[in-house]
C-alpha atoms as a PDB file:
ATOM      1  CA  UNK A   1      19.430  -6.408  52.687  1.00  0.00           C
ATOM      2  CA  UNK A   2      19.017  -9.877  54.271  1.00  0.00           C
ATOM      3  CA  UNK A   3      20.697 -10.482  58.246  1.00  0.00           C
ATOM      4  CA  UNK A   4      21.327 -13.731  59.208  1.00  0.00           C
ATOM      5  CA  UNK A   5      21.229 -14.938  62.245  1.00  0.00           C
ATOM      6  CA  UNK A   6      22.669 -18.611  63.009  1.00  0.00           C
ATOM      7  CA  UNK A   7      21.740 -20.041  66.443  1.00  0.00           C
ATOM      8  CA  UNK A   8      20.897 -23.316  68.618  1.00  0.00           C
ATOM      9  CA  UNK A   9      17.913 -25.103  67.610  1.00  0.00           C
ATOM     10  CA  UNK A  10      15.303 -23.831  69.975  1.00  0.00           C
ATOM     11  CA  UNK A  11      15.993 -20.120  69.593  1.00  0.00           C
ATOM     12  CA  UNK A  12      13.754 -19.600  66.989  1.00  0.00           C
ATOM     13  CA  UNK A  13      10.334 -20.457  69.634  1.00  0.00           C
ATOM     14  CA  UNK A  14      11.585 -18.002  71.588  1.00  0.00           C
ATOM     15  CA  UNK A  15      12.354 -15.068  68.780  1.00  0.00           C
ATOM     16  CA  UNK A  16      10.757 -11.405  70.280  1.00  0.00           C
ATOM     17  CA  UNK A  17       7.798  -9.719  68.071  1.00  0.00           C
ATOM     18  CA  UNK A  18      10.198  -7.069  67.192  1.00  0.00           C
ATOM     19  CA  UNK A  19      11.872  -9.833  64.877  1.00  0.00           C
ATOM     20  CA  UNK A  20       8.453 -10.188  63.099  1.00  0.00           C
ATOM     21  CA  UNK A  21       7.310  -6.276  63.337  1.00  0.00           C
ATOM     22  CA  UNK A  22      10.317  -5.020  61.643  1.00  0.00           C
ATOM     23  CA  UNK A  23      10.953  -7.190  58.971  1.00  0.00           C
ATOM     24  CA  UNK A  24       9.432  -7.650  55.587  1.00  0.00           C
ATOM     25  CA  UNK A  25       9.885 -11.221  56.036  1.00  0.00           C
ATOM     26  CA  UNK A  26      11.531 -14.068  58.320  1.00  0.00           C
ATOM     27  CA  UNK A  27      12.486 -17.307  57.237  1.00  0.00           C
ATOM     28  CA  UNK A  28      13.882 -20.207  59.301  1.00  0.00           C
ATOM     29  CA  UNK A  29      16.153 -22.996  57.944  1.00  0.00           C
ATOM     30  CA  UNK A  30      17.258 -25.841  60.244  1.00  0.00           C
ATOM     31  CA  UNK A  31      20.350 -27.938  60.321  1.00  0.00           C
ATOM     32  CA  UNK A  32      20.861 -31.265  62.304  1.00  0.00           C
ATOM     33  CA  UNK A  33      22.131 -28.956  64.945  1.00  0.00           C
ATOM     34  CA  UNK A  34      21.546 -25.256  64.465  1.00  0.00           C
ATOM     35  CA  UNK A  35      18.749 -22.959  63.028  1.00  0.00           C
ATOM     36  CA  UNK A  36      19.822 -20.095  60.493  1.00  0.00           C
ATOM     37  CA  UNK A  37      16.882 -17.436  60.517  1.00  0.00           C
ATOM     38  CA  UNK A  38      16.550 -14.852  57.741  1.00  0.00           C
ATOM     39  CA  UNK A  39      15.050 -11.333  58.592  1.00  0.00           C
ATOM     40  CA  UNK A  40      14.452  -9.121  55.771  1.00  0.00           C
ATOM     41  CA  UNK A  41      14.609  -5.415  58.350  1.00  0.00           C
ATOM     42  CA  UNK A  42      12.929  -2.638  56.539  1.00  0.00           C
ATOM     43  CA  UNK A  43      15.594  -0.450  58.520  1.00  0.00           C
ATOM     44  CA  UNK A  44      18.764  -2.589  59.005  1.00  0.00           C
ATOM     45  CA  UNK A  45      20.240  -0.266  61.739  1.00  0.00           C
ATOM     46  CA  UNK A  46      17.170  -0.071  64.510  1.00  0.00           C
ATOM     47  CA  UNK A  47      16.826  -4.116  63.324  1.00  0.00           C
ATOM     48  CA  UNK A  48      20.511  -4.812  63.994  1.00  0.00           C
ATOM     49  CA  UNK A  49      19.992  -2.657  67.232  1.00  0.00           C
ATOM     50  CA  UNK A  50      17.604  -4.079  68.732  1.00  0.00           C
ATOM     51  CA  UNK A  51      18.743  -7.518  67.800  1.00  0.00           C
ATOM     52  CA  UNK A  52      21.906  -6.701  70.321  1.00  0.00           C
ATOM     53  CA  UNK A  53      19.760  -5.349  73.201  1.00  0.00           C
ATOM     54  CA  UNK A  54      17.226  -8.295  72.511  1.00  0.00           C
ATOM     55  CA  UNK A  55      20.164 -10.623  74.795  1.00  0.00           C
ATOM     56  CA  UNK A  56      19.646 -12.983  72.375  1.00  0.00           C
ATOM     57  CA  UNK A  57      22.828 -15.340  71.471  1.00  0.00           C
ATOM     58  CA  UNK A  58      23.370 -16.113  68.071  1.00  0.00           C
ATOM     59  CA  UNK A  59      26.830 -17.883  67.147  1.00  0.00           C
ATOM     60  CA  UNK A  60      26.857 -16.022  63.905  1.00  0.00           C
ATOM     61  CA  UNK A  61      25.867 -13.112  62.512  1.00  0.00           C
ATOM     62  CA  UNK A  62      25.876 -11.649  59.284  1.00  0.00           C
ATOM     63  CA  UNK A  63      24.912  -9.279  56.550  1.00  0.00           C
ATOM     64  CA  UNK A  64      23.841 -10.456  53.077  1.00  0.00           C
ATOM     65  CA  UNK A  65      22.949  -7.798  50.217  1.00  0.00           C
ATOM     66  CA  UNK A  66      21.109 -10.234  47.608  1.00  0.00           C
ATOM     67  CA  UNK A  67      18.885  -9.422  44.537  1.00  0.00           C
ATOM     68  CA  UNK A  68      14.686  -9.745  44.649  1.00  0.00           C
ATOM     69  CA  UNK A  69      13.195 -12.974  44.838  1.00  0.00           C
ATOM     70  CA  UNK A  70      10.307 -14.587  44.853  1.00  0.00           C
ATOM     71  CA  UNK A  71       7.978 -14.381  47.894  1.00  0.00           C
ATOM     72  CA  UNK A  72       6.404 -17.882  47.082  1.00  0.00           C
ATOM     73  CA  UNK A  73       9.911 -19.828  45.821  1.00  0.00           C
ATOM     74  CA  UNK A  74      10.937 -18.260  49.465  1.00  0.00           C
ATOM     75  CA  UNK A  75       8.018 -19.913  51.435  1.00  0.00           C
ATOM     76  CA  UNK A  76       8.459 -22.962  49.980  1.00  0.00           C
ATOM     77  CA  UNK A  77      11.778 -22.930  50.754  1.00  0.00           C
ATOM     78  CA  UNK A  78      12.323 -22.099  54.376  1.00  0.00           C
ATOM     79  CA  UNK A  79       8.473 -22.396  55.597  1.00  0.00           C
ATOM     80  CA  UNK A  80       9.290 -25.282  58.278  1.00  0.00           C
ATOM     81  CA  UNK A  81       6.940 -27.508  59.846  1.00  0.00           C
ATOM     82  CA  UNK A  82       5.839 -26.927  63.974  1.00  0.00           C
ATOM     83  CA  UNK A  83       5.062 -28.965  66.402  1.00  0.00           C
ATOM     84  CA  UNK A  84       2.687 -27.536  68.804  1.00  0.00           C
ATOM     85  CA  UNK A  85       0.868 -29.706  71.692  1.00  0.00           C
ATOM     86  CA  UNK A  86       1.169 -32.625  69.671  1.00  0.00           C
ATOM     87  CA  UNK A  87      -0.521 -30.860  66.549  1.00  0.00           C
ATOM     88  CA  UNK A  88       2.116 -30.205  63.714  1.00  0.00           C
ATOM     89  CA  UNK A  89       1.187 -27.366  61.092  1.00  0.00           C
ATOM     90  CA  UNK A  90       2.291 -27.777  57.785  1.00  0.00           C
ATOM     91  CA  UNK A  91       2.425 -26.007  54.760  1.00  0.00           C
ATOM     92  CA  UNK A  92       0.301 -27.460  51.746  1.00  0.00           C
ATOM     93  CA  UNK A  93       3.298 -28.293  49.802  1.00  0.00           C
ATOM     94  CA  UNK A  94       4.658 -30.274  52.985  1.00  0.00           C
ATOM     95  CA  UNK A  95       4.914 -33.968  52.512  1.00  0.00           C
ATOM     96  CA  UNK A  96       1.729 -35.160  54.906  1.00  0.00           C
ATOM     97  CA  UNK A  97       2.751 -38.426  56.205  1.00  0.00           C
ATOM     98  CA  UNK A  98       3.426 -37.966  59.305  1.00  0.00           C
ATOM     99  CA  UNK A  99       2.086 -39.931  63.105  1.00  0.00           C
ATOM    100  CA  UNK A 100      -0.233 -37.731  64.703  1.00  0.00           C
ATOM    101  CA  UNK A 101      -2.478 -35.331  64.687  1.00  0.00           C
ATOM    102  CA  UNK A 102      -1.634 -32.656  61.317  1.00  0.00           C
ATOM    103  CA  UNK A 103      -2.860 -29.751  60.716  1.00  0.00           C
ATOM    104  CA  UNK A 104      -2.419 -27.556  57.359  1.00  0.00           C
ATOM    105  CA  UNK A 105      -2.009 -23.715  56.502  1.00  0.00           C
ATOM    106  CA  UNK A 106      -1.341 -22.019  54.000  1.00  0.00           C
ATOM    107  CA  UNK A 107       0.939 -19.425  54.745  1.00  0.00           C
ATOM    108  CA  UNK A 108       0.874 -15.649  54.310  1.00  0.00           C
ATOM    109  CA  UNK A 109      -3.056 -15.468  53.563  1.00  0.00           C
ATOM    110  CA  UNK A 110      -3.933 -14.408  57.501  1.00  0.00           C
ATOM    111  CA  UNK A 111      -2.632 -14.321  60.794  1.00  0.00           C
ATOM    112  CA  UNK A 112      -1.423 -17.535  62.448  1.00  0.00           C
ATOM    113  CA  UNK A 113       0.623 -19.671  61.213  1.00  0.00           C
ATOM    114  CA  UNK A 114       1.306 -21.053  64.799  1.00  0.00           C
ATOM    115  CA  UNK A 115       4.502 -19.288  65.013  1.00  0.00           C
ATOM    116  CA  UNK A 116       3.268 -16.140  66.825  1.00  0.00           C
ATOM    117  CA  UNK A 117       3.722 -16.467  70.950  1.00  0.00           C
ATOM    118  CA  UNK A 118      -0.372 -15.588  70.963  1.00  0.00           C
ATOM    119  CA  UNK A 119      -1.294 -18.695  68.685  1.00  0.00           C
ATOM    120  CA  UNK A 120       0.793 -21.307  70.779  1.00  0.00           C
ATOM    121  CA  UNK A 121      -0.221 -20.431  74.075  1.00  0.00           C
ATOM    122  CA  UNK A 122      -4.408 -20.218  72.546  1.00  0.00           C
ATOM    123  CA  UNK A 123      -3.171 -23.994  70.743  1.00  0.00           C
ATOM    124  CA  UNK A 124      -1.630 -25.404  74.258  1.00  0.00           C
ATOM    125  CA  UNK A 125      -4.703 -24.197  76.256  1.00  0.00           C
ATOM    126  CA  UNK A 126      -6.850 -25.699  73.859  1.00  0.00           C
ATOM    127  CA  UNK A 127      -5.680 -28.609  74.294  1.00  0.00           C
ATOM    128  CA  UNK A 128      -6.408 -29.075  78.359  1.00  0.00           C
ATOM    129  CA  UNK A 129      -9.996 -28.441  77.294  1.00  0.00           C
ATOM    130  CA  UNK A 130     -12.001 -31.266  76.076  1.00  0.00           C
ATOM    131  CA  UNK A 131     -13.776 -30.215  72.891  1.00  0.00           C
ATOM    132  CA  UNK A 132     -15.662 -33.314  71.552  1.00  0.00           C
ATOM    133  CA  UNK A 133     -19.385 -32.465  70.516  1.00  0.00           C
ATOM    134  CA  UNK A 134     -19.680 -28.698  72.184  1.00  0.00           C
ATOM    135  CA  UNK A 135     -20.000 -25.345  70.655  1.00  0.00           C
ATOM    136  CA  UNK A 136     -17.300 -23.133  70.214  1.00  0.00           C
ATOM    137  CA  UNK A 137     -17.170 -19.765  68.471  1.00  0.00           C
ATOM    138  CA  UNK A 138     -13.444 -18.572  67.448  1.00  0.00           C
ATOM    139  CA  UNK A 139     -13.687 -14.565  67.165  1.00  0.00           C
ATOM    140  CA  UNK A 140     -11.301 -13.054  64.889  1.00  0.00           C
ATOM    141  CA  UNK A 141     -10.657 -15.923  62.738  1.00  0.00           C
ATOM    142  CA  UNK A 142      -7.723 -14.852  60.452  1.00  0.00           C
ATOM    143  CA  UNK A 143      -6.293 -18.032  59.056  1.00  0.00           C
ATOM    144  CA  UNK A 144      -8.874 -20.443  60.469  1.00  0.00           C
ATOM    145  CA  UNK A 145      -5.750 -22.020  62.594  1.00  0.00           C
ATOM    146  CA  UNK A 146      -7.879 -21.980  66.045  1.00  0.00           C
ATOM    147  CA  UNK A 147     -11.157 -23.217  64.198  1.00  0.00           C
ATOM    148  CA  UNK A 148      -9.549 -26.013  62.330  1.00  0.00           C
ATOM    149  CA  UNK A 149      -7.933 -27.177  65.442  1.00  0.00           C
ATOM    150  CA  UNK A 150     -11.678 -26.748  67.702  1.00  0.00           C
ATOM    151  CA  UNK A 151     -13.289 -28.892  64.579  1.00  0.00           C
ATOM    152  CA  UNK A 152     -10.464 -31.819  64.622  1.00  0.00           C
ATOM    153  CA  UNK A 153     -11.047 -31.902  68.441  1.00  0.00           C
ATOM    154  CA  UNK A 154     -14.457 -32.634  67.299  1.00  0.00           C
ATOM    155  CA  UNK A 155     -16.245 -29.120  68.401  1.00  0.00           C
ATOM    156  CA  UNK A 156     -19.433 -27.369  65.976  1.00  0.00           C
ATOM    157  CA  UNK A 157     -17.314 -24.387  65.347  1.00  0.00           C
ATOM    158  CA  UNK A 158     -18.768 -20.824  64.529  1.00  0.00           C
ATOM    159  CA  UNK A 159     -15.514 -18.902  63.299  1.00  0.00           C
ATOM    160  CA  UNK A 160     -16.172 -14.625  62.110  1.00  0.00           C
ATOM    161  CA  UNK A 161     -13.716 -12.064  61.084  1.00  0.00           C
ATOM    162  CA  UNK A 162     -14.172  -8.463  59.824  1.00  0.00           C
ATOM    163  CA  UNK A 163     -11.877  -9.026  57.337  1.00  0.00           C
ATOM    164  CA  UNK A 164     -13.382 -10.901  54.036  1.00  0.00           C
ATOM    165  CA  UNK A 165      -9.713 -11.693  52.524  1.00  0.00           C
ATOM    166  CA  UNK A 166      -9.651 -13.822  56.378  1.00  0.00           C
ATOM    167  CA  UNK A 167     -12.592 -15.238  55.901  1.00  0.00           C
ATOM    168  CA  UNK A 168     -11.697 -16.482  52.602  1.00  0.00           C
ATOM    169  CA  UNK A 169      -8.306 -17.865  53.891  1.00  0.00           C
ATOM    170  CA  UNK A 170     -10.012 -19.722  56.807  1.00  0.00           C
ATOM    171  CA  UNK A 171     -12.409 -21.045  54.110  1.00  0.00           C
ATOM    172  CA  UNK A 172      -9.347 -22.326  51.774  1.00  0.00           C
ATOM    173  CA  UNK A 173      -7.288 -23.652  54.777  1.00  0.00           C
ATOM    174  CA  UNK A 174     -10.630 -25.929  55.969  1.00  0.00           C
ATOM    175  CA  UNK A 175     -10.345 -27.326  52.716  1.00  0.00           C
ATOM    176  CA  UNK A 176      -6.893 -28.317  53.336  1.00  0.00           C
ATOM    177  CA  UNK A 177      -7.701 -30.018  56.404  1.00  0.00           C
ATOM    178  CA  UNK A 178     -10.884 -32.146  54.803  1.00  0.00           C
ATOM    179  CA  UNK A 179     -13.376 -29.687  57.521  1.00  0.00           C
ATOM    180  CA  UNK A 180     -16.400 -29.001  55.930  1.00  0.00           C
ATOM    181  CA  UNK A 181     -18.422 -28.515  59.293  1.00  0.00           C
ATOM    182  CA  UNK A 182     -16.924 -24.810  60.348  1.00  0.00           C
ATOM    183  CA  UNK A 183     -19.711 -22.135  59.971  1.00  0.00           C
ATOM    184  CA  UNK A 184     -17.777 -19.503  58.853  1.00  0.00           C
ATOM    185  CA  UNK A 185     -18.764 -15.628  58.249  1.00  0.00           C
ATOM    186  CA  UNK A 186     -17.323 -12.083  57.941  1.00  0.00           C
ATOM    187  CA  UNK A 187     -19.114 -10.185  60.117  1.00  0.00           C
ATOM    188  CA  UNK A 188     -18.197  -8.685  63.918  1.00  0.00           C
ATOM    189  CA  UNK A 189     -19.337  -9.872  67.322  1.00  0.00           C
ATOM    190  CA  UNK A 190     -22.404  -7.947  67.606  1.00  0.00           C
ATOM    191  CA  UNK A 191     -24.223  -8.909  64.864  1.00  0.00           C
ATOM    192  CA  UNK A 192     -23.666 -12.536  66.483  1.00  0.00           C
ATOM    193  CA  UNK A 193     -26.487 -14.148  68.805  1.00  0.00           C
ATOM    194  CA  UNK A 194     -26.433 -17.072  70.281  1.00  0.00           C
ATOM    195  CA  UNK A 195     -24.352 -18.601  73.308  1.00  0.00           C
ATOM    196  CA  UNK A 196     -21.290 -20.907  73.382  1.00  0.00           C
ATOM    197  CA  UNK A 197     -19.415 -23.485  75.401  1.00  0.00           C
ATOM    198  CA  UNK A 198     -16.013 -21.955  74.747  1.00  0.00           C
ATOM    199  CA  UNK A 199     -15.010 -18.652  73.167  1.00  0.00           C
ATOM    200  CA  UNK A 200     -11.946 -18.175  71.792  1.00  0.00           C
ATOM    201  CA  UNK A 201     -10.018 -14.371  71.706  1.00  0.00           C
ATOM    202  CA  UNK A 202      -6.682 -14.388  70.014  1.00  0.00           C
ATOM    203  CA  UNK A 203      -6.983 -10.570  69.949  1.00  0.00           C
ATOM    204  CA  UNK A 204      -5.174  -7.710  71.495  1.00  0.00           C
ATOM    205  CA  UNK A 205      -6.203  -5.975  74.650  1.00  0.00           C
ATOM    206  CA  UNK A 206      -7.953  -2.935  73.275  1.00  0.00           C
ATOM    207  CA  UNK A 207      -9.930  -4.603  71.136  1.00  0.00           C
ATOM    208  CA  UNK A 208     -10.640  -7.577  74.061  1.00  0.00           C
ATOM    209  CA  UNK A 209     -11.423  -4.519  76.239  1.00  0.00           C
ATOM    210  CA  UNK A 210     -13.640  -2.396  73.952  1.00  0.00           C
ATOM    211  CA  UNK A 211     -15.690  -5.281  73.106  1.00  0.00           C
ATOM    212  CA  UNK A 212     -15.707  -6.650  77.014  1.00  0.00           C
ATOM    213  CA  UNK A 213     -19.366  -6.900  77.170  1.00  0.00           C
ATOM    214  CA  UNK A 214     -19.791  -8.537  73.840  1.00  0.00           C
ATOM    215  CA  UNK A 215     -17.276 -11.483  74.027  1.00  0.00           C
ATOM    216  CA  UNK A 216     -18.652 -12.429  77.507  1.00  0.00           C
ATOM    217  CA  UNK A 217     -22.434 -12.385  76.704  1.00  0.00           C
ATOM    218  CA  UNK A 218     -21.690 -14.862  73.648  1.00  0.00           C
ATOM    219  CA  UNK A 219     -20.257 -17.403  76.500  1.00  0.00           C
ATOM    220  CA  UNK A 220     -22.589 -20.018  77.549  1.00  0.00           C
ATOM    221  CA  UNK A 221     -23.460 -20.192  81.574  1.00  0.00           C
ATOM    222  CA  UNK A 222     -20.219 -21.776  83.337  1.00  0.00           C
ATOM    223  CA  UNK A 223     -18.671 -22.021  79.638  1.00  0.00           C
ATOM    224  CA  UNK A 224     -15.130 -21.149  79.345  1.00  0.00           C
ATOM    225  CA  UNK A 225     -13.540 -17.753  77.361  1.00  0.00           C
ATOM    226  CA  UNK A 226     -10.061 -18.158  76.087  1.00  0.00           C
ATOM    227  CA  UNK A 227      -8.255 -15.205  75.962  1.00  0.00           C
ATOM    228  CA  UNK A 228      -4.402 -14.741  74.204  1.00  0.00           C
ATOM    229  CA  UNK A 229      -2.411 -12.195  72.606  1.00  0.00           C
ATOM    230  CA  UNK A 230      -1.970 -10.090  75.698  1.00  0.00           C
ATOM    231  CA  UNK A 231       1.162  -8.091  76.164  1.00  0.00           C
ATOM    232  CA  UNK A 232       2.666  -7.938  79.482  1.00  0.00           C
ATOM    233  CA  UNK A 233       2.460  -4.266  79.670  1.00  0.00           C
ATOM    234  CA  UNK A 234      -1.792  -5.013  79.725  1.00  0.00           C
ATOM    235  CA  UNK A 235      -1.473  -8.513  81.856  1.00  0.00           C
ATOM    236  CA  UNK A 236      -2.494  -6.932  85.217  1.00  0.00           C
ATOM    237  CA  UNK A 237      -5.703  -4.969  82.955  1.00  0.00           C
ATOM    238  CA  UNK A 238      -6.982  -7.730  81.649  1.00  0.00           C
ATOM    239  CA  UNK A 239      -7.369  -9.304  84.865  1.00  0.00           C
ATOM    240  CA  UNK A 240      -8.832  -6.549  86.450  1.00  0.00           C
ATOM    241  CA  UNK A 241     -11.151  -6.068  83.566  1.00  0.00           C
ATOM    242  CA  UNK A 242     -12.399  -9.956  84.325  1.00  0.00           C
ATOM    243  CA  UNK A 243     -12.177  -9.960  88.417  1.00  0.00           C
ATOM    244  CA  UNK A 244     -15.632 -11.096  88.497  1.00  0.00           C
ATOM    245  CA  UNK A 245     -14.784 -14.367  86.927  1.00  0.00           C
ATOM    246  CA  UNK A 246     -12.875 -17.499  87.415  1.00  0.00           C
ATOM    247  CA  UNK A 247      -9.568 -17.568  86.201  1.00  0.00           C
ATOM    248  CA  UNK A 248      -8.933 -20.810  85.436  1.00  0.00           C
ATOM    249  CA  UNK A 249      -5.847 -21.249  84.014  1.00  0.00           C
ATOM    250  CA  UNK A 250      -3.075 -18.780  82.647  1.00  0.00           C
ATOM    251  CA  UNK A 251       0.248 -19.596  80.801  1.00  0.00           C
ATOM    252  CA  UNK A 252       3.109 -16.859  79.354  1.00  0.00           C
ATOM    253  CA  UNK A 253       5.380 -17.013  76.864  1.00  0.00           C
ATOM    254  CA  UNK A 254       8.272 -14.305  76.329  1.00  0.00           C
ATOM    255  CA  UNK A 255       6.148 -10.920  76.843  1.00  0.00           C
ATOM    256  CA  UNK A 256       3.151 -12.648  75.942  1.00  0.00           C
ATOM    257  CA  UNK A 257       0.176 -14.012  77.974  1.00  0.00           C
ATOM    258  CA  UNK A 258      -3.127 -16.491  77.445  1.00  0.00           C
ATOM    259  CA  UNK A 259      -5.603 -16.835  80.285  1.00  0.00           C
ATOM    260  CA  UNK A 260      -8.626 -19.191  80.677  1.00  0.00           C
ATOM    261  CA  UNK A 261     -11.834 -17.634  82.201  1.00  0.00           C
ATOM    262  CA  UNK A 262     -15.113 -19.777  83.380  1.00  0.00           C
ATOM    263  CA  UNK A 263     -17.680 -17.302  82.781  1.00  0.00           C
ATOM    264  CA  UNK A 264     -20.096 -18.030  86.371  1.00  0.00           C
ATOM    265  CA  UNK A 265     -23.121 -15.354  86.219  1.00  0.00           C
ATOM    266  CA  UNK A 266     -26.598 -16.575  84.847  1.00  0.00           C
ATOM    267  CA  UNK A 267     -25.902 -13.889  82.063  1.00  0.00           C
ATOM    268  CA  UNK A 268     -22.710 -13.562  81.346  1.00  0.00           C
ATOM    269  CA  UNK A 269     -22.057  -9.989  82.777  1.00  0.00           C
ATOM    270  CA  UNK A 270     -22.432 -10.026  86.289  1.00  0.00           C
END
């Protein structure tokens, strides 16, 4: 069962996670003036429940029983380019002449795509940091997205993941992007040495939390850790759990948060 939901343009930067967590897949379509976004719910009722207590306005709405198709003739059709910070992401299929800075992914291999709340807010605070010729280590990896973007901005980029299918999708989407000068390895934070200029999180507060010590001892002396994919049930946690740092910028999106810490002490932990 497919629901459609037809709205202004716009709506679809703004979709909640519960769009995303409950569906088998979401595609977007645009229009010259409204967006038509497909969810594929795994259970239509809670989906179409929580799509009226979301407060959400959609012109239309509808319900559309069709027969199996193709998860890659589906991507092609309704994967849509973004424009984040003056980056756009496109798909490899995507025609690439376009002003400005591009940036390619492959979708579906790993996390971020640049869709996700976490990944914009990581991309726009990226982008108030001068990156040209400094280290920067990107923990968690998934697609490569962060990485890519640190390398174009013309950081040495160190990017891990505990997850070798990640790896290998960070690996293919650097070769989409002409980057042969990301260090890339599947392997977890401790088993890392070495210090960096910026750090860079996209993770979820436990695992930010559990590995507290770790991410901030791989931070160079006054170097900067960016930290995203925060819920804002664990926003006032996290900043407790880094009150002995500067906070040097922070920036939300729908129940999401991103913050910006200078990391002050001689090493790293206080």
């Amino acid at each position: 069962m497919r629901v459609d939901l037809v709205a202004e343009k716009g709506v679809e930067e703004i979709l909640p996670e519960f769009i995303f967590d409950e569906c088998g897949g979401v595609w977007i379509e645009e229009t010259i003036e409204q967006v038509c976004i497909r969810c594929y719910p795994k259970q239509l009722k809670s989906f179409l429940r929580h799509i009226r207590e979301s407060g959400l306005r959609f012109a239309k709405r509808s319900i559309v029983k069709e027969e199996l198709q193709d998860y890659v003739t589906l991507t092609k059709k309704y994967f849509r380019p973004i424009t984040i910070s003056g980056v756009t992401i496109l798909a490899p299929w995507q025609k690439h002449g376009r002003a400005g800075d591009v940036l390619i992914i492959d979708p579906g291999m790993a996390f971020g795509t640049g869709r996700h709340e976490s990944t914009k807010l990581m991309l726009r605070m990226m982008n108030q940091i001068d990156l040209k010729q400094i280290k920067v280590l990107d923990v968690g990896c998934g697609s490569g997205i962060l990485a890519i973007r640190a390398a174009q901005k013309g950081a040495f980029v160190t990017a891990i993941d505990r997850d070798p299918l990640a790896v290998d999708a960070a690996k293919h989407n650097s070769a989409l992007n002409d980057l042969n000068n990301i260090a890339l390895a599947c392997t977890d934070l401790a088993s890392l040495r070495g210090r960096f200029d910026v750090v860079l999180a996209n993770l979820d507060y436990e695992t930010v939390s559990k590995h507290y010590k770790a991410l901030v001892s791989r931070v160079a002396n006054s170097g900067l850790l960016l930290v995203s994919g925060i819920e804002d049930q664990y926003r006032d946690r996290l900043l407790a759990l880094f009150l002995q740092h500067t906070l040097a910028r922070k920036a939300g999106m729908n129940d999401w948060h991103a913050f910006m810490f200078r990391i002050d002490s001689a090493d790293g932990l206080g």
